[in-house]
PDB file of N, CA and C in Angstrom:
ATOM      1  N   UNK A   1       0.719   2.780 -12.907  1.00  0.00           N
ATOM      2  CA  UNK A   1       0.170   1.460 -12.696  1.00  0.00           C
ATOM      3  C   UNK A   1       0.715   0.543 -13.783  1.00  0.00           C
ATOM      4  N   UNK A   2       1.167  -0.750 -13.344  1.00  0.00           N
ATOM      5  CA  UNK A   2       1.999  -1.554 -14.249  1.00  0.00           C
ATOM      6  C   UNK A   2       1.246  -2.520 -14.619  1.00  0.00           C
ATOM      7  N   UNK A   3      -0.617  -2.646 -14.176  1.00  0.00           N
ATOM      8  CA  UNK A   3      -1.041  -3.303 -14.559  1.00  0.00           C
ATOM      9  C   UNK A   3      -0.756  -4.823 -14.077  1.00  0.00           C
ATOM     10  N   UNK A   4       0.180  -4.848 -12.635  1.00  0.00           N
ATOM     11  CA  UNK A   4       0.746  -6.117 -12.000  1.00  0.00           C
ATOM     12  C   UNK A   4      -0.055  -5.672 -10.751  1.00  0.00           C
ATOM     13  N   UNK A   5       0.017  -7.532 -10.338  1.00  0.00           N
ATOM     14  CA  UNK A   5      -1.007  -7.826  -9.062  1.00  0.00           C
ATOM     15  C   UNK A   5       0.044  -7.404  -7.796  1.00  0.00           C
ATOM     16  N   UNK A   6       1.399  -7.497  -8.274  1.00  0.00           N
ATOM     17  CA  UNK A   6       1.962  -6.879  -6.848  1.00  0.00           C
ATOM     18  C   UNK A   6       3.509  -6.720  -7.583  1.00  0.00           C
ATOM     19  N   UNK A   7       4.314  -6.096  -6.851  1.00  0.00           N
ATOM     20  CA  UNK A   7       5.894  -5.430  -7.375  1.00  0.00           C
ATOM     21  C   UNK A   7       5.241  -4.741  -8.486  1.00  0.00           C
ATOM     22  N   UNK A   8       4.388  -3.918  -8.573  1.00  0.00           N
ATOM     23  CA  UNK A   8       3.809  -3.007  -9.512  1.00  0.00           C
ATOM     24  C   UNK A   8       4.741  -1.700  -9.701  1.00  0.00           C
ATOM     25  N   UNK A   9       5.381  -1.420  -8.797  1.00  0.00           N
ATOM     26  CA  UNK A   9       6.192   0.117  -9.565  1.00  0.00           C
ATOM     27  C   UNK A   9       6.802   0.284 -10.702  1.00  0.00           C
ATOM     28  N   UNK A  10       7.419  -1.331 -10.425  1.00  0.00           N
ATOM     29  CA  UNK A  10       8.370  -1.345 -11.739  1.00  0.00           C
ATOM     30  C   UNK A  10       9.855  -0.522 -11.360  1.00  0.00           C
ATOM     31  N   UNK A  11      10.197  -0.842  -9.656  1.00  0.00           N
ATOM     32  CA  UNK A  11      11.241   0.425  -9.436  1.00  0.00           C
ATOM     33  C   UNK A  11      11.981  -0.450  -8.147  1.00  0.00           C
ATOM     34  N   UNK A  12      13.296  -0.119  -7.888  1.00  0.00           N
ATOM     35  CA  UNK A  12      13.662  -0.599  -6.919  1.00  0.00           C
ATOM     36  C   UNK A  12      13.517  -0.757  -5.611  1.00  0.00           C
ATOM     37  N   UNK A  13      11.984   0.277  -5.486  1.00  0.00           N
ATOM     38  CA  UNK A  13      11.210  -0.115  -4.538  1.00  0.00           C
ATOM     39  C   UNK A  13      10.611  -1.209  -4.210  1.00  0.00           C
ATOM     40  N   UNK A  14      10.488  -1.758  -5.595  1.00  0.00           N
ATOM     41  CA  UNK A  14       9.713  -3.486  -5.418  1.00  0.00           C
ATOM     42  C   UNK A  14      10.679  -4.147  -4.908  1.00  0.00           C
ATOM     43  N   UNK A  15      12.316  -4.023  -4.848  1.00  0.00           N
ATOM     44  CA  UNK A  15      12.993  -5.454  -4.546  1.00  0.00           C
ATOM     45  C   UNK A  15      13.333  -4.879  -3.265  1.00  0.00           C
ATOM     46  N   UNK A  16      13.135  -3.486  -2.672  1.00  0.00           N
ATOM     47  CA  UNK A  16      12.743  -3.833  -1.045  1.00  0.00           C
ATOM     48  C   UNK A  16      12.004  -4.338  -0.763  1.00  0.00           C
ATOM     49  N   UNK A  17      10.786  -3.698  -1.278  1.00  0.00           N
ATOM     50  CA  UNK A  17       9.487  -4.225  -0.174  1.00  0.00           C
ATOM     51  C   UNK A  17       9.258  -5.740  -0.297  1.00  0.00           C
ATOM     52  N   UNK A  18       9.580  -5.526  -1.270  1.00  0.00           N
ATOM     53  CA  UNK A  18       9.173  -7.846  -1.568  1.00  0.00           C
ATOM     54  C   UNK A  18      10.705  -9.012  -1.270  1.00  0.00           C
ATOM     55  N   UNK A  19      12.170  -8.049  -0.837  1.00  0.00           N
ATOM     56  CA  UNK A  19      13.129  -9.021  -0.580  1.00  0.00           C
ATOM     57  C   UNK A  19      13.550  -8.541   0.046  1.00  0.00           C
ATOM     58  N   UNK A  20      14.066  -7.135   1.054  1.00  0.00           N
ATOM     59  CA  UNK A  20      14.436  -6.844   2.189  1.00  0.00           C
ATOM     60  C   UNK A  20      13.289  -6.902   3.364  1.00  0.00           C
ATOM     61  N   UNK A  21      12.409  -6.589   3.314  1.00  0.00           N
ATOM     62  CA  UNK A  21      11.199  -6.297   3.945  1.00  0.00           C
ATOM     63  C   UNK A  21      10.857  -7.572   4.280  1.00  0.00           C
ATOM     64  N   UNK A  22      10.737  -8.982   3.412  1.00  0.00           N
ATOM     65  CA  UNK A  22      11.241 -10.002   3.478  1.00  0.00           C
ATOM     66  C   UNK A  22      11.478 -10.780   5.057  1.00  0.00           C
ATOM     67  N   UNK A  23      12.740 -10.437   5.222  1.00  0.00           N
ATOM     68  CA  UNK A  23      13.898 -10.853   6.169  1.00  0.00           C
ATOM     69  C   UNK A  23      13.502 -10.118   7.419  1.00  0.00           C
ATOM     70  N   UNK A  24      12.606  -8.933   7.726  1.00  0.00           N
ATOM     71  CA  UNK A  24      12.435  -8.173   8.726  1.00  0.00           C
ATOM     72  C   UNK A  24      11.529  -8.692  10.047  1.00  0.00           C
ATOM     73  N   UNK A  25      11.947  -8.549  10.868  1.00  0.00           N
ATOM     74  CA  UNK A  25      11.059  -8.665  12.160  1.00  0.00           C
ATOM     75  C   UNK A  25      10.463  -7.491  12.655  1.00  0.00           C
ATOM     76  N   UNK A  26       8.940  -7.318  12.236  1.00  0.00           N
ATOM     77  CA  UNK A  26       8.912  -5.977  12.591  1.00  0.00           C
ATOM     78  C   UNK A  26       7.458  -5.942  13.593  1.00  0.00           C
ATOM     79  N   UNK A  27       7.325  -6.601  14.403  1.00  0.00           N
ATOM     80  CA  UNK A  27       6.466  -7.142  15.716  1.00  0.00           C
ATOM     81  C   UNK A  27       6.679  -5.819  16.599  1.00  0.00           C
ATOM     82  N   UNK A  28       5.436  -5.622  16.468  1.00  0.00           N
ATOM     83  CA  UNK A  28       5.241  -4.240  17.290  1.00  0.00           C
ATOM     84  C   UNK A  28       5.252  -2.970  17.099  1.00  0.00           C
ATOM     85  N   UNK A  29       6.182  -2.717  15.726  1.00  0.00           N
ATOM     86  CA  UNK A  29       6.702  -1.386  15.430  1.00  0.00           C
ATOM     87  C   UNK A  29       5.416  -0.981  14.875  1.00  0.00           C
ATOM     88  N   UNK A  30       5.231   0.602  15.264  1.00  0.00           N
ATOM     89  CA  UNK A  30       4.051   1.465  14.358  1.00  0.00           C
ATOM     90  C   UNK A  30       4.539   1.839  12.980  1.00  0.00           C
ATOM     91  N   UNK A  31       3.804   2.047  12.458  1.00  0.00           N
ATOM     92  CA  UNK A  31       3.964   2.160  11.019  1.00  0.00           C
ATOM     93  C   UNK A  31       2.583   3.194  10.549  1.00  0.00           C
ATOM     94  N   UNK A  32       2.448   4.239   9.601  1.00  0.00           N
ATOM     95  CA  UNK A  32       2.074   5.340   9.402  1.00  0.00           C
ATOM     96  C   UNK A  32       1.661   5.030   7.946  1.00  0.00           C
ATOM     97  N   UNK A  33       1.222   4.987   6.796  1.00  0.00           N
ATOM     98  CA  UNK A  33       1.116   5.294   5.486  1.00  0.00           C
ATOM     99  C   UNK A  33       0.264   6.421   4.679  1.00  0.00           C
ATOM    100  N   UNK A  34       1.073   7.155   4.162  1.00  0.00           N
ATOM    101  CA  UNK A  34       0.420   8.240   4.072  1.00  0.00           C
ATOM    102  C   UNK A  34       0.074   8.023   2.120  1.00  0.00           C
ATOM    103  N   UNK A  35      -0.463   8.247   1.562  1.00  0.00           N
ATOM    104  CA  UNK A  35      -0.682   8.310  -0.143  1.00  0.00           C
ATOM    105  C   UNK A  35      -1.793   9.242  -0.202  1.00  0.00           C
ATOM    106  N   UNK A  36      -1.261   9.616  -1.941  1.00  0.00           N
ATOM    107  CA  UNK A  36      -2.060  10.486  -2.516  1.00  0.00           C
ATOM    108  C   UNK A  36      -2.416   9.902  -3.985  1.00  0.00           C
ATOM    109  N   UNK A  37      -4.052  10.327  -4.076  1.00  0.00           N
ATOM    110  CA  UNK A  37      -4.036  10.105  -4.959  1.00  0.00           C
ATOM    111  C   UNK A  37      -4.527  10.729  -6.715  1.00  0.00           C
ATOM    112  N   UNK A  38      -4.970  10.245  -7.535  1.00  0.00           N
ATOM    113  CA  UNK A  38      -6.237  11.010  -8.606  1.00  0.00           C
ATOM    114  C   UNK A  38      -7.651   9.990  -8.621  1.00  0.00           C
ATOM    115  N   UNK A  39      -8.266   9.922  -7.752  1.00  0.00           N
ATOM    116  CA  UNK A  39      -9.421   9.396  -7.926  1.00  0.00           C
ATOM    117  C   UNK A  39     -10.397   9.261  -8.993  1.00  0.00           C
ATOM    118  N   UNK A  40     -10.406  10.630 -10.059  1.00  0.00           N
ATOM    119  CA  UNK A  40     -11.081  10.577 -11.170  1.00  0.00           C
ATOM    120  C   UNK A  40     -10.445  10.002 -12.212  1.00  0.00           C
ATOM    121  N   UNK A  41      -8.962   9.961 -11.990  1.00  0.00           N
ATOM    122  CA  UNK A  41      -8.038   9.343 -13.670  1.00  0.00           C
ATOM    123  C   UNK A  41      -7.700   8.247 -13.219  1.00  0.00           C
ATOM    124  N   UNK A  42      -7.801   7.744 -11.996  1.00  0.00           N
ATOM    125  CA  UNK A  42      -7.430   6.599 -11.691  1.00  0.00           C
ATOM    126  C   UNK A  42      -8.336   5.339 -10.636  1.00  0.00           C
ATOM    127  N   UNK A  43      -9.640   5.688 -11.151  1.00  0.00           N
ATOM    128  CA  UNK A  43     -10.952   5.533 -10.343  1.00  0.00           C
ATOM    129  C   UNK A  43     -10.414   3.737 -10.045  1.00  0.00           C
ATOM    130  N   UNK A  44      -9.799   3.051 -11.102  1.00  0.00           N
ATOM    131  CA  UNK A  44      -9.414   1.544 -10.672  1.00  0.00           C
ATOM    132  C   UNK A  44      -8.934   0.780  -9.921  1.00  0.00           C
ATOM    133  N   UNK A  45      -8.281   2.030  -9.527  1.00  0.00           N
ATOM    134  CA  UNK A  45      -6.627   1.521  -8.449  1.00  0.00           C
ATOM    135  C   UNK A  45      -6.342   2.389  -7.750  1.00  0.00           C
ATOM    136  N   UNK A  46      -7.113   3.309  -7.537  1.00  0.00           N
ATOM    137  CA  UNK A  46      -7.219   4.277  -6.748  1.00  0.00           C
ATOM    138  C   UNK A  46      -6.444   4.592  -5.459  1.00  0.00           C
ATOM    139  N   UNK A  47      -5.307   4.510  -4.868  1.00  0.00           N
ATOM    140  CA  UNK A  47      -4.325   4.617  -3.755  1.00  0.00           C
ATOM    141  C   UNK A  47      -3.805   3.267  -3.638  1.00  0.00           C
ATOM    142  N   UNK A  48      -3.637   2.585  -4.367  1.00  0.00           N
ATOM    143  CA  UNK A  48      -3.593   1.096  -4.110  1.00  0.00           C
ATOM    144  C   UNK A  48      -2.096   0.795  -3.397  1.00  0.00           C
ATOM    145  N   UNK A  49      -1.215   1.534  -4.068  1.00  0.00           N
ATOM    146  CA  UNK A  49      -0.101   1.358  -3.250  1.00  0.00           C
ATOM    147  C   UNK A  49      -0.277   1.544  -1.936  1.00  0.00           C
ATOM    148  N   UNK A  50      -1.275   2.596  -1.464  1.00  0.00           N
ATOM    149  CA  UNK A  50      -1.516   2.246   0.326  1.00  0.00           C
ATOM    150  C   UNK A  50      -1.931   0.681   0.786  1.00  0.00           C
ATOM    151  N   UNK A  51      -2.590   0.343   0.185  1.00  0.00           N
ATOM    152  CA  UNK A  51      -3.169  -0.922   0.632  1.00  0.00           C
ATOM    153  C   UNK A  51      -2.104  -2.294   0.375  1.00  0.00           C
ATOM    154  N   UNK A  52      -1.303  -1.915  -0.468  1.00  0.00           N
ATOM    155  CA  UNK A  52       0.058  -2.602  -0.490  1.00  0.00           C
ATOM    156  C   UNK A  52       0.899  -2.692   0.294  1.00  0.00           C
ATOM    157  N   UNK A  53       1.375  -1.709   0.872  1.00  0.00           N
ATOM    158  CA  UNK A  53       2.306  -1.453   1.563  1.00  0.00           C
ATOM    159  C   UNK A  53       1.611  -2.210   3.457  1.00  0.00           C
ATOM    160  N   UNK A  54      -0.202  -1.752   3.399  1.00  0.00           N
ATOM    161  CA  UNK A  54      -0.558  -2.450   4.267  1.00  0.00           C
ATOM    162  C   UNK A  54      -0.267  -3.823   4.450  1.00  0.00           C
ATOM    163  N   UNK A  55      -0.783  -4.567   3.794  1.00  0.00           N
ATOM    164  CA  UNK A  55      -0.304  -5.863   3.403  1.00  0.00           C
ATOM    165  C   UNK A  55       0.883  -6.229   3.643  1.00  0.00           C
ATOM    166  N   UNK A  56       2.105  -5.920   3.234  1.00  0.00           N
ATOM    167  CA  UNK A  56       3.479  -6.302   3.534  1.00  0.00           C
ATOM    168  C   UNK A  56       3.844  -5.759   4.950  1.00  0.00           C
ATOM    169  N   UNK A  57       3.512  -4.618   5.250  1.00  0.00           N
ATOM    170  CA  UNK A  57       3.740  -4.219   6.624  1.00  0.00           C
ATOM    171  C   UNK A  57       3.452  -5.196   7.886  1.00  0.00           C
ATOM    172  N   UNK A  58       1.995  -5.150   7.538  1.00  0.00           N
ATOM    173  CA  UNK A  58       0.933  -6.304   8.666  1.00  0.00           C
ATOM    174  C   UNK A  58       1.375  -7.677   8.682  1.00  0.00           C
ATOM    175  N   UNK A  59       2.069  -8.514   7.322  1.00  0.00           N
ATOM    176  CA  UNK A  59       2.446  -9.519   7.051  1.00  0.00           C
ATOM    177  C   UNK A  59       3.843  -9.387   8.305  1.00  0.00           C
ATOM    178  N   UNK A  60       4.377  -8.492   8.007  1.00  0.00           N
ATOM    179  CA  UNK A  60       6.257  -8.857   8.857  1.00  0.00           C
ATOM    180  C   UNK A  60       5.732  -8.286  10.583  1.00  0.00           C
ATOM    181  N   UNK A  61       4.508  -8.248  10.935  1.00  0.00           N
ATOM    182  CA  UNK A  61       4.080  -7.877  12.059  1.00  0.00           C
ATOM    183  C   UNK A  61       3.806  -6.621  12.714  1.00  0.00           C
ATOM    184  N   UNK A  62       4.190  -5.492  11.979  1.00  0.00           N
ATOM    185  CA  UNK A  62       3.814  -4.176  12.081  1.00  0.00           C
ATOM    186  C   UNK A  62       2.009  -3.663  12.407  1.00  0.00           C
ATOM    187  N   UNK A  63       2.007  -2.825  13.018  1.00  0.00           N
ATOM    188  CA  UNK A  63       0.374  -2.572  13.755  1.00  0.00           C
ATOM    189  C   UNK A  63       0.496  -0.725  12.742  1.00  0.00           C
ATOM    190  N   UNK A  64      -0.162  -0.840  12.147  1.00  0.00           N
ATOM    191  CA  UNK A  64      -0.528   0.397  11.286  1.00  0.00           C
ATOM    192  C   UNK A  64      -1.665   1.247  11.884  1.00  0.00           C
ATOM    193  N   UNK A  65      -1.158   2.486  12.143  1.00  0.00           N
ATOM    194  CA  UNK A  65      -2.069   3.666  12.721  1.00  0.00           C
ATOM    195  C   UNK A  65      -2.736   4.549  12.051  1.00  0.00           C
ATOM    196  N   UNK A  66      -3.620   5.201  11.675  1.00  0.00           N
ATOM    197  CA  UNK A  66      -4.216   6.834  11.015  1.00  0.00           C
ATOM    198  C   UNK A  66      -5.035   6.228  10.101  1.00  0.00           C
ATOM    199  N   UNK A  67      -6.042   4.771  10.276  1.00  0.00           N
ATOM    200  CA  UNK A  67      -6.885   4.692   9.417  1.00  0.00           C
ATOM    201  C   UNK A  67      -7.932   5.687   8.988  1.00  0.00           C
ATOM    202  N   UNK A  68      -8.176   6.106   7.441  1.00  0.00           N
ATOM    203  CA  UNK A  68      -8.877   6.768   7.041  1.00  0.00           C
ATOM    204  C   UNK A  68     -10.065   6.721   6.115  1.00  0.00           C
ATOM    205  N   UNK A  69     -11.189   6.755   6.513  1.00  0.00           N
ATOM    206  CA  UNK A  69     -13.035   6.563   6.094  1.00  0.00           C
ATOM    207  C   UNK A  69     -12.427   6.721   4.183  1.00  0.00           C
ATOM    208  N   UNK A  70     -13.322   6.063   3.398  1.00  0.00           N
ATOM    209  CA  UNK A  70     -13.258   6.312   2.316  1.00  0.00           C
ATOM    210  C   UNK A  70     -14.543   7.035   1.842  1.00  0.00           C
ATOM    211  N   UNK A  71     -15.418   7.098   2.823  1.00  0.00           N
ATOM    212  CA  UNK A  71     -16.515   8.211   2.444  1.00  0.00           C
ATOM    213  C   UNK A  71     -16.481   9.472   1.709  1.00  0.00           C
ATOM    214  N   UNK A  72     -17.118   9.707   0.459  1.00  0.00           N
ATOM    215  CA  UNK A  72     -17.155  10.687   0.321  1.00  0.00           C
ATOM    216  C   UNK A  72     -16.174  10.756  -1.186  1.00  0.00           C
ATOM    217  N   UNK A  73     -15.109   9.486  -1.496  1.00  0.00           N
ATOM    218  CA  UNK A  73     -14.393   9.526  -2.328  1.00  0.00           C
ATOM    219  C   UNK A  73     -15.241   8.413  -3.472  1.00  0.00           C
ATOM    220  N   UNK A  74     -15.175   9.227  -4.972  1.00  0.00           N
ATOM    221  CA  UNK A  74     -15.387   8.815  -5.986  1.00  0.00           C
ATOM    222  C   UNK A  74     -14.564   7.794  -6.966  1.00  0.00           C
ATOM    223  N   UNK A  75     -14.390   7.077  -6.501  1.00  0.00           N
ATOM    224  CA  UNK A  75     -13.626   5.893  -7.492  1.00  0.00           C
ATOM    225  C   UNK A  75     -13.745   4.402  -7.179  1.00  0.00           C
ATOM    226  N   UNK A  76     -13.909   3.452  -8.158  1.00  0.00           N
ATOM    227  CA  UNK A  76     -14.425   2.209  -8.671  1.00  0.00           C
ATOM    228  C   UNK A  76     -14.133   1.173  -7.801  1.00  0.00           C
ATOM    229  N   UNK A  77     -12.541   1.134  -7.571  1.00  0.00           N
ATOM    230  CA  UNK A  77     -11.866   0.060  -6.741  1.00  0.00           C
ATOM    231  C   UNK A  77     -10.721   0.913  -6.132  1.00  0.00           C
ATOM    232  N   UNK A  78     -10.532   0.039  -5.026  1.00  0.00           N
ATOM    233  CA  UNK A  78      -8.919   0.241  -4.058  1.00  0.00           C
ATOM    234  C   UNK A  78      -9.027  -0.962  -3.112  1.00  0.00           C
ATOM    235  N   UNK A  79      -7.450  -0.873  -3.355  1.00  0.00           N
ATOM    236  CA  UNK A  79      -7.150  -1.684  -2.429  1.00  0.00           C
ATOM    237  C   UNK A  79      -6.552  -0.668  -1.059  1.00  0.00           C
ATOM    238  N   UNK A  80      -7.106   0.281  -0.993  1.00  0.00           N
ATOM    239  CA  UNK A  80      -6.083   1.024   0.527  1.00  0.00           C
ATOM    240  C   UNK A  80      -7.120   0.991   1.422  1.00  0.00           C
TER     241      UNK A  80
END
């Protein structure tokens, strides 16, 4: 965690998802996100990159499938 509100990896993953990903038309396509996480060492931010990747996905028009209950999980905040 980079402690940033978004391009948080700190990796060249950020200048896809935030400048190729960008340019994409992606209306209709399914899209899957799978993450793992540590809920107890990381009770703050807890899978957050899932909920990121939601966000940019849903933004370029993508319909995201395999939502999953957070019941049952111990940690503070998430964004997934």
């Amino acid at each position: 965690h980079t402690r940033s509100e978004e391009e948080r990896s700190g990796t060249s993953w950020d200048e896809w998802l935030y400048s190729n990903l960008e340019n994409m038309d992606l209306s209709g396509k399914k899209v899957a996100i799978f993450g793992v996480g540590d809920q107890a060492s990381y009770a703050d931010n807890f899978c957050d990159a899932a909920g990121e990747l939601y966000d940019c996905f849903t933004a370029k028009g993508a319909k995201v499938y395999g939502m999953t209950s957070t019941d049952g999980y111990d940690h503070s905040e998430s964004k997934a």
